[in-house]
N, C-alpha and C. Protein backbone atom coordinates (compact mmCIF):
# COMPACT_ATOMS: atom_id res chain seq x y z
N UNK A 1 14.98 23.84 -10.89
CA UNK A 1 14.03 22.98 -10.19
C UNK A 1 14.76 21.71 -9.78
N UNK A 2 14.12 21.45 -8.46
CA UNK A 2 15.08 20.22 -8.28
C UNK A 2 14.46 18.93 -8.12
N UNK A 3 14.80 17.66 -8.77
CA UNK A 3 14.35 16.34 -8.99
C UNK A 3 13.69 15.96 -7.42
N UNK A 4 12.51 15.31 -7.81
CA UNK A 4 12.01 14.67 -6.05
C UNK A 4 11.59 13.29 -6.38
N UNK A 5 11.39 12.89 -5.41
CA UNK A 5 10.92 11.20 -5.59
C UNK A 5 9.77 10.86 -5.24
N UNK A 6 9.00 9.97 -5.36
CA UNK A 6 7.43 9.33 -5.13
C UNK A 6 7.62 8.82 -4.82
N UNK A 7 7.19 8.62 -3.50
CA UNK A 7 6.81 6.78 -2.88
C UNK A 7 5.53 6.46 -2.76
N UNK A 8 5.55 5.36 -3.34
CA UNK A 8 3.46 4.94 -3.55
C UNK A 8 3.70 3.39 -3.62
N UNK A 9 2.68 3.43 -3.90
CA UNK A 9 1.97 2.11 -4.39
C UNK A 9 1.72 2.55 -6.13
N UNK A 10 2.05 1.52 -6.91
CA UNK A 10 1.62 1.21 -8.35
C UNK A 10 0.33 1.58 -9.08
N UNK A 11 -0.77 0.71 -8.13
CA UNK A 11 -1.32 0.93 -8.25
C UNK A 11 -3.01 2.22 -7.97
N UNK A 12 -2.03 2.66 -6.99
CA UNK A 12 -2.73 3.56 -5.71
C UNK A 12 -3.45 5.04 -7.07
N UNK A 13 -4.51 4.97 -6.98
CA UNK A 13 -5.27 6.19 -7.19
C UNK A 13 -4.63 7.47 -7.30
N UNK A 14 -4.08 7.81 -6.10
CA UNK A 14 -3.60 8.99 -5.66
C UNK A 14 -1.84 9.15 -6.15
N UNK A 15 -1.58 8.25 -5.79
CA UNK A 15 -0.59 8.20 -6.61
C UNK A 15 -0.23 8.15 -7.87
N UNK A 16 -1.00 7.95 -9.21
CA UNK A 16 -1.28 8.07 -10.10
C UNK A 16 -1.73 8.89 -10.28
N UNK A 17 -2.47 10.17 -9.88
CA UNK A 17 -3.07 11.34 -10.01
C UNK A 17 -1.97 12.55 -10.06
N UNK A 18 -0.94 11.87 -8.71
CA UNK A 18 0.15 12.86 -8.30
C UNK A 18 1.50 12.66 -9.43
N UNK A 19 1.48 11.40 -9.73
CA UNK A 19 2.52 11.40 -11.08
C UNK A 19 1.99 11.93 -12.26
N UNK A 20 1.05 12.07 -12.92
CA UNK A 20 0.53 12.54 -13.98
C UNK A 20 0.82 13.86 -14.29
N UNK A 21 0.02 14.44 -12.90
CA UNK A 21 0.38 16.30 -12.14
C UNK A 21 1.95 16.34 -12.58
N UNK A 22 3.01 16.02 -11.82
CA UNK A 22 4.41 15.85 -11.99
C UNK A 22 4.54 16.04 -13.86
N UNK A 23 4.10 15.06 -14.22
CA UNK A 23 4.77 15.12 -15.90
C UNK A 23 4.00 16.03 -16.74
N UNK A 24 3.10 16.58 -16.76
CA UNK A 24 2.26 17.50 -17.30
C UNK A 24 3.10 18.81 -16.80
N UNK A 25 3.10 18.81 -15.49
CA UNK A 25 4.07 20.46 -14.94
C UNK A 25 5.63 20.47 -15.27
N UNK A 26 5.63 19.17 -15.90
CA UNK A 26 7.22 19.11 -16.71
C UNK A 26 8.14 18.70 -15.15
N UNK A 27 8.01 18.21 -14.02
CA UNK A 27 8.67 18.34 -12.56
C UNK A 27 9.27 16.95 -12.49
N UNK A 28 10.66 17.10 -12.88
CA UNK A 28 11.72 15.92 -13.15
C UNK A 28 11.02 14.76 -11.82
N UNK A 29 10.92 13.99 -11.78
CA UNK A 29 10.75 13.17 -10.49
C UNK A 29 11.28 11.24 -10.87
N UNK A 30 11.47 10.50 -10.00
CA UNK A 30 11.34 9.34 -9.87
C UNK A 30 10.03 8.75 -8.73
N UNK A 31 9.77 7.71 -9.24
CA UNK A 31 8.64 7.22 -7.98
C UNK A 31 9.25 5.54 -7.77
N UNK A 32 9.15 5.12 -6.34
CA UNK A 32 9.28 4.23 -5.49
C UNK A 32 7.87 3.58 -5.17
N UNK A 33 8.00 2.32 -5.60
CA UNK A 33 6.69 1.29 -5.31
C UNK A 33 7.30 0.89 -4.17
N UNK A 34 6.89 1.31 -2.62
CA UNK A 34 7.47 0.68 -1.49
C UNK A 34 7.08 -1.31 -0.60
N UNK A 35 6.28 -1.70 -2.02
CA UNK A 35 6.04 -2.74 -1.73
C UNK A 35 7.26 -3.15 -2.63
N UNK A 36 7.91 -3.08 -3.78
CA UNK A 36 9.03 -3.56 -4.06
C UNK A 36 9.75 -2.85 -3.97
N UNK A 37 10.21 -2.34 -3.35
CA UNK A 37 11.65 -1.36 -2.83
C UNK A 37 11.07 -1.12 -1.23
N UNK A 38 10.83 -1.81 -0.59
CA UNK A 38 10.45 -1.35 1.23
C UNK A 38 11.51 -0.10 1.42
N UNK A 39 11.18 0.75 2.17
CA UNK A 39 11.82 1.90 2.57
C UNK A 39 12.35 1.51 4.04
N UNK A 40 13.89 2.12 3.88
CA UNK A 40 14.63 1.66 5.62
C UNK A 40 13.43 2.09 6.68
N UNK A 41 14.01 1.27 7.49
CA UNK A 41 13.36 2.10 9.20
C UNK A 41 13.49 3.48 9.41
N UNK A 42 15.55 3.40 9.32
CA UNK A 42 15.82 4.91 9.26
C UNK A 42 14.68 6.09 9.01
N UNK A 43 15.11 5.79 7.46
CA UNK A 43 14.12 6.70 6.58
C UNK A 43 12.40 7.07 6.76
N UNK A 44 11.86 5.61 7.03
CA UNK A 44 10.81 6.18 7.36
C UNK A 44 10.20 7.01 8.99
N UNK A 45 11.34 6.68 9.95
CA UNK A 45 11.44 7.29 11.42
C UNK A 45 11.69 8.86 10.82
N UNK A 46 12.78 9.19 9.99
CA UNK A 46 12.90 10.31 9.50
C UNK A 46 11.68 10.92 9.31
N UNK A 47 10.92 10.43 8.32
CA UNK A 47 9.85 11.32 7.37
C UNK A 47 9.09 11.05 8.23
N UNK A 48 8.62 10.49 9.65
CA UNK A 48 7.60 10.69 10.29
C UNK A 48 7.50 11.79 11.44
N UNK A 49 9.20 11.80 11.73
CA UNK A 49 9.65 13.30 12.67
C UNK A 49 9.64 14.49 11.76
N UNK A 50 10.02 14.47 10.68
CA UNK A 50 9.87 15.70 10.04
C UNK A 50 8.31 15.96 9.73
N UNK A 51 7.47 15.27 9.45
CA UNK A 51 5.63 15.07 9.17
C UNK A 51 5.40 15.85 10.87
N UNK A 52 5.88 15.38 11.44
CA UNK A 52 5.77 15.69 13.13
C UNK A 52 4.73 14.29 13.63
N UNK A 53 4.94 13.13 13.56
CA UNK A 53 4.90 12.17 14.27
C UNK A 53 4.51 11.06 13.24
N UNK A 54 3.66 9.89 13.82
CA UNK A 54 3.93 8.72 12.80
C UNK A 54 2.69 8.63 12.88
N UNK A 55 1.37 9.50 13.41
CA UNK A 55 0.13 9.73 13.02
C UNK A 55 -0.07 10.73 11.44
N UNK A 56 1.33 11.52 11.38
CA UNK A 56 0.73 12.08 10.50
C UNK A 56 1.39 11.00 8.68
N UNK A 57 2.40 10.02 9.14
CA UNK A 57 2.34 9.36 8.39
C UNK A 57 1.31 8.05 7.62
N UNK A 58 1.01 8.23 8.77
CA UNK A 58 -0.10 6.98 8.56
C UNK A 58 -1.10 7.15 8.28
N UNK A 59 -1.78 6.47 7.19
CA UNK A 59 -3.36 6.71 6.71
C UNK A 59 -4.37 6.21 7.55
N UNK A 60 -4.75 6.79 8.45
CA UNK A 60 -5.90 6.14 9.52
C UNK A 60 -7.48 5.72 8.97
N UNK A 61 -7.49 6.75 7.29
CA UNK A 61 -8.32 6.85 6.63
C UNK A 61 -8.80 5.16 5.89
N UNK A 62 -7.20 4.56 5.61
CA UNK A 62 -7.17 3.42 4.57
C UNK A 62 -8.17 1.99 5.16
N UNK A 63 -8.52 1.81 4.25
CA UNK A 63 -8.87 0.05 4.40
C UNK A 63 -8.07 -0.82 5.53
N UNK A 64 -6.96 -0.61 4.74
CA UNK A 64 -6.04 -1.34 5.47
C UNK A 64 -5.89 -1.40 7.32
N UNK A 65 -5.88 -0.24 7.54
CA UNK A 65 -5.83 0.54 8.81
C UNK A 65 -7.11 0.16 9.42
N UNK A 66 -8.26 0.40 9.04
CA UNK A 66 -9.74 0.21 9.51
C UNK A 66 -9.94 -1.24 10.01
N UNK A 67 -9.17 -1.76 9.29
CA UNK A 67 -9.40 -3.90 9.69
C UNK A 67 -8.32 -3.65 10.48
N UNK A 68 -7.57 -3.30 10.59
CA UNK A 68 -6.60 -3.79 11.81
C UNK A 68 -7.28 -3.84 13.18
N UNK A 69 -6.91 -4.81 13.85
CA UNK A 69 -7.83 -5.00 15.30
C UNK A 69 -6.87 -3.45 16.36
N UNK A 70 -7.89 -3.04 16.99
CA UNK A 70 -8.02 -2.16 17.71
C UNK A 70 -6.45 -2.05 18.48
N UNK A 71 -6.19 -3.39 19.03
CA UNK A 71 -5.16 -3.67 19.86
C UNK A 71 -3.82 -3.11 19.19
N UNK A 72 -3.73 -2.95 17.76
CA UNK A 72 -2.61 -3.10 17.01
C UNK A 72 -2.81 -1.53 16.47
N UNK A 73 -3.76 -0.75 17.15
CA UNK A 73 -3.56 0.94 16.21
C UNK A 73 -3.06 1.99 17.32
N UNK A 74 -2.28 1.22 18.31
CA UNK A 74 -1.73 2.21 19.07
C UNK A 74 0.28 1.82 19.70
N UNK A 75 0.35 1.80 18.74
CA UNK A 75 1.81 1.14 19.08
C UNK A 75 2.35 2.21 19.88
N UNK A 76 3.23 1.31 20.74
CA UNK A 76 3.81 1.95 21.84
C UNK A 76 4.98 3.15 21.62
N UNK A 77 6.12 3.04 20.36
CA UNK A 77 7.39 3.26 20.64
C UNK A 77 7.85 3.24 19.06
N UNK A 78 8.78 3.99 18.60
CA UNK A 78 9.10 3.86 16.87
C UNK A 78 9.13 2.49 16.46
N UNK A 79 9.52 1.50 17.33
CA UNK A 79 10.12 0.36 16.77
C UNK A 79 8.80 -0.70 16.66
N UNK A 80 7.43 -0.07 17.42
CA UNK A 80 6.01 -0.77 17.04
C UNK A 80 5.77 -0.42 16.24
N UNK A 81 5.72 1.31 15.77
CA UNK A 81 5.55 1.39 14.43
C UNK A 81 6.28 1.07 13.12
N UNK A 82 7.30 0.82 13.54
CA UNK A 82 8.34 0.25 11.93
C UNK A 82 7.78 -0.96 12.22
N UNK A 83 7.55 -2.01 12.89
CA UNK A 83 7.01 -3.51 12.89
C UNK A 83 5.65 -3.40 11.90
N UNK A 84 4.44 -2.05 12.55
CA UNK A 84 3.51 -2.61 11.78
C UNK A 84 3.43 -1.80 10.46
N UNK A 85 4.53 -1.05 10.27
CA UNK A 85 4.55 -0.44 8.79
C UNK A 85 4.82 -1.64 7.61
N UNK A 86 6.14 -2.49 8.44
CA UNK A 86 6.50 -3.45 7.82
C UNK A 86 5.63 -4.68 7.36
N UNK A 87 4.65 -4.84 8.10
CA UNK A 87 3.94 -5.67 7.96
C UNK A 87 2.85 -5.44 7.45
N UNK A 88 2.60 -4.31 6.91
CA UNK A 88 1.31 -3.38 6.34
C UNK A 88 1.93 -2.09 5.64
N UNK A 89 2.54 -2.16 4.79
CA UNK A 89 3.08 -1.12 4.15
C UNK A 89 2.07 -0.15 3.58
N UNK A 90 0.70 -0.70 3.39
CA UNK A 90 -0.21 -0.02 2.71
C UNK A 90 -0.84 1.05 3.70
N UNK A 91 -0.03 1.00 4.43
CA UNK A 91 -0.93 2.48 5.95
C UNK A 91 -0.14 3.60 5.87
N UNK A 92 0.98 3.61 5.50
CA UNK A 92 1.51 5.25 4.48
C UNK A 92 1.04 5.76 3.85
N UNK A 93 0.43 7.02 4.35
CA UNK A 93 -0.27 7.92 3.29
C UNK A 93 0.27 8.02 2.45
N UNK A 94 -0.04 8.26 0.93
CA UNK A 94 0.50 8.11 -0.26
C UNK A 94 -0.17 9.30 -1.05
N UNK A 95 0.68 9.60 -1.88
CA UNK A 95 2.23 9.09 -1.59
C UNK A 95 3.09 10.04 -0.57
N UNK A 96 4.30 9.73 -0.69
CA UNK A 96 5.48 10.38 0.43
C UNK A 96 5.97 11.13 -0.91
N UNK A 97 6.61 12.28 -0.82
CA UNK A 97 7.40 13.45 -1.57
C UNK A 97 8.74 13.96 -1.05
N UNK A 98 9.45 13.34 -1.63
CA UNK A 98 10.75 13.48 -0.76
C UNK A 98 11.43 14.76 -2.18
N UNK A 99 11.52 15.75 -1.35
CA UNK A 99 12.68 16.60 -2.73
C UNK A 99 13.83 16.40 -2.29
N UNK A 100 15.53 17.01 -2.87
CA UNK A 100 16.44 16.61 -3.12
C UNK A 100 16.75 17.34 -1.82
N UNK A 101 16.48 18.44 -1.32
CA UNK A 101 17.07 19.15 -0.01
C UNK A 101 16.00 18.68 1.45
N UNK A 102 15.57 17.29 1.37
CA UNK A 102 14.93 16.42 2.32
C UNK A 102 13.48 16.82 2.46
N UNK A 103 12.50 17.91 1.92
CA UNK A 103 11.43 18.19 2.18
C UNK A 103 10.62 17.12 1.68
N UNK A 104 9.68 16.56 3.50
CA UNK A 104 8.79 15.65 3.36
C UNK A 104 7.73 16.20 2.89
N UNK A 105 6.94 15.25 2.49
CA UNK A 105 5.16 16.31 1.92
C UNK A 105 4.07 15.12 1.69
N UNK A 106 3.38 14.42 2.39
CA UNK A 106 2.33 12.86 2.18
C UNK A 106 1.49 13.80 1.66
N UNK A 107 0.82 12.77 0.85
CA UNK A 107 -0.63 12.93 0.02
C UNK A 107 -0.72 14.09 -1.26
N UNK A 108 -1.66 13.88 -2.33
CA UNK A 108 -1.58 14.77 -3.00
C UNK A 108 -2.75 15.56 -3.21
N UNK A 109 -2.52 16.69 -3.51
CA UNK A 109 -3.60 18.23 -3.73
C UNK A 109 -2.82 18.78 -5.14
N UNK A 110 -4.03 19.07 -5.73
CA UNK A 110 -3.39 20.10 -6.67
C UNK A 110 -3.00 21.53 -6.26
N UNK A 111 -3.45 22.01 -5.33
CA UNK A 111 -3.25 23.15 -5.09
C UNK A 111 -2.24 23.37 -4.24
N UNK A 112 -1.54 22.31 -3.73
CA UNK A 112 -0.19 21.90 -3.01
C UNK A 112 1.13 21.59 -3.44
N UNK A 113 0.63 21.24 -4.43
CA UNK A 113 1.41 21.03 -5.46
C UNK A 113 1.92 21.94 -6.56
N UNK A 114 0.93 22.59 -6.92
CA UNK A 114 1.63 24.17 -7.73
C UNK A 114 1.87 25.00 -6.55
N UNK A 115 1.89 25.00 -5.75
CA UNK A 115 2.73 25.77 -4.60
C UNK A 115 3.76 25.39 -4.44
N UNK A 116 4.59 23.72 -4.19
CA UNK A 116 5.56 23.45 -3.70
C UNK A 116 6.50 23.31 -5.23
N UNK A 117 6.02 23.23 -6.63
CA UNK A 117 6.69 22.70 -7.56
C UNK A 117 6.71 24.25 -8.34
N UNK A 118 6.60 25.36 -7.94
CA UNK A 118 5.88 26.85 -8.87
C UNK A 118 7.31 26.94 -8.88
C-alpha cells in the first residue's frame, strides 16, 4: 500500500471524518493544513487539470464561496483562480488526496474510499 497525503483544513468536518477512516483502515497517510502550509500554484493548477478543471476543485457548496460577490465566481484564466484560491483557501473541496503515484481524489465518501485504499 502506498502512503498518500491530506490536504484540509484542521479543523474541517470532513476532513476529520476522512483521517479517522485512514487510521482505523490502518492507510499510512500524512495530512497538510493548507492554511499553514499554502499549496504552490504549480500544484494546485496540477490537481485541478487532473480533477478536469478548477470547478471541480472548488467547493461552490462552501460558505465561503456563497459570500463571495458574484463578480469574483467566474475568474477568467488559471492565474484568477490561483489569486482567489490564495486569498480564500477555504474554497478547496476538502480534502485533496494526493497518493504517491499522483492520483488526485477531493472530498470524502466511505464508499470511495474502501475502493481506492482496498
Amino acid at each position: 500500500m502506498t502512503r498518500t497525503t491530506l490536504y484540509g483544513l484542521k479543523q474541517c468536518s470532513t476532513c476529520v471524518k476522512a483521517r479517522e477512516w485512514l487510521k482505523a483502515h490502518n492507510v499510512e497517510h500524512d495530512f497538510i493544513d493548507y492554511r499553514d502550509a499554502p499549496v504552490a500554484p504549480a500544484t494546485l493548477k496540477a490537481w485541478a487539470e487532473s480533477l478536469g478543471g478548477w470547478e471541480k476543485l472548488v467547493n461552490r457548496a462552501s460558505m465561503t464561496w456563497r459570500n463571495l460577490d458574484d463578480s469574483r465566481k467566474t475568474p477568467a484564466d488559471d492565474a484568477a483562480w490561483l489569486a482567489l484560491i490564495a486569498e480564500f483557501p477555504a474554497i478547496v473541496r476538502r480534502p485533496v488526496t494526493v497518493a504517491t503515484n499522483g492520483e488526485v481524489g477531493v472530498g470524502f465518501h466511505e464508499k470511495r474510499y474502501a475502493e481506492r485504499f482496498a
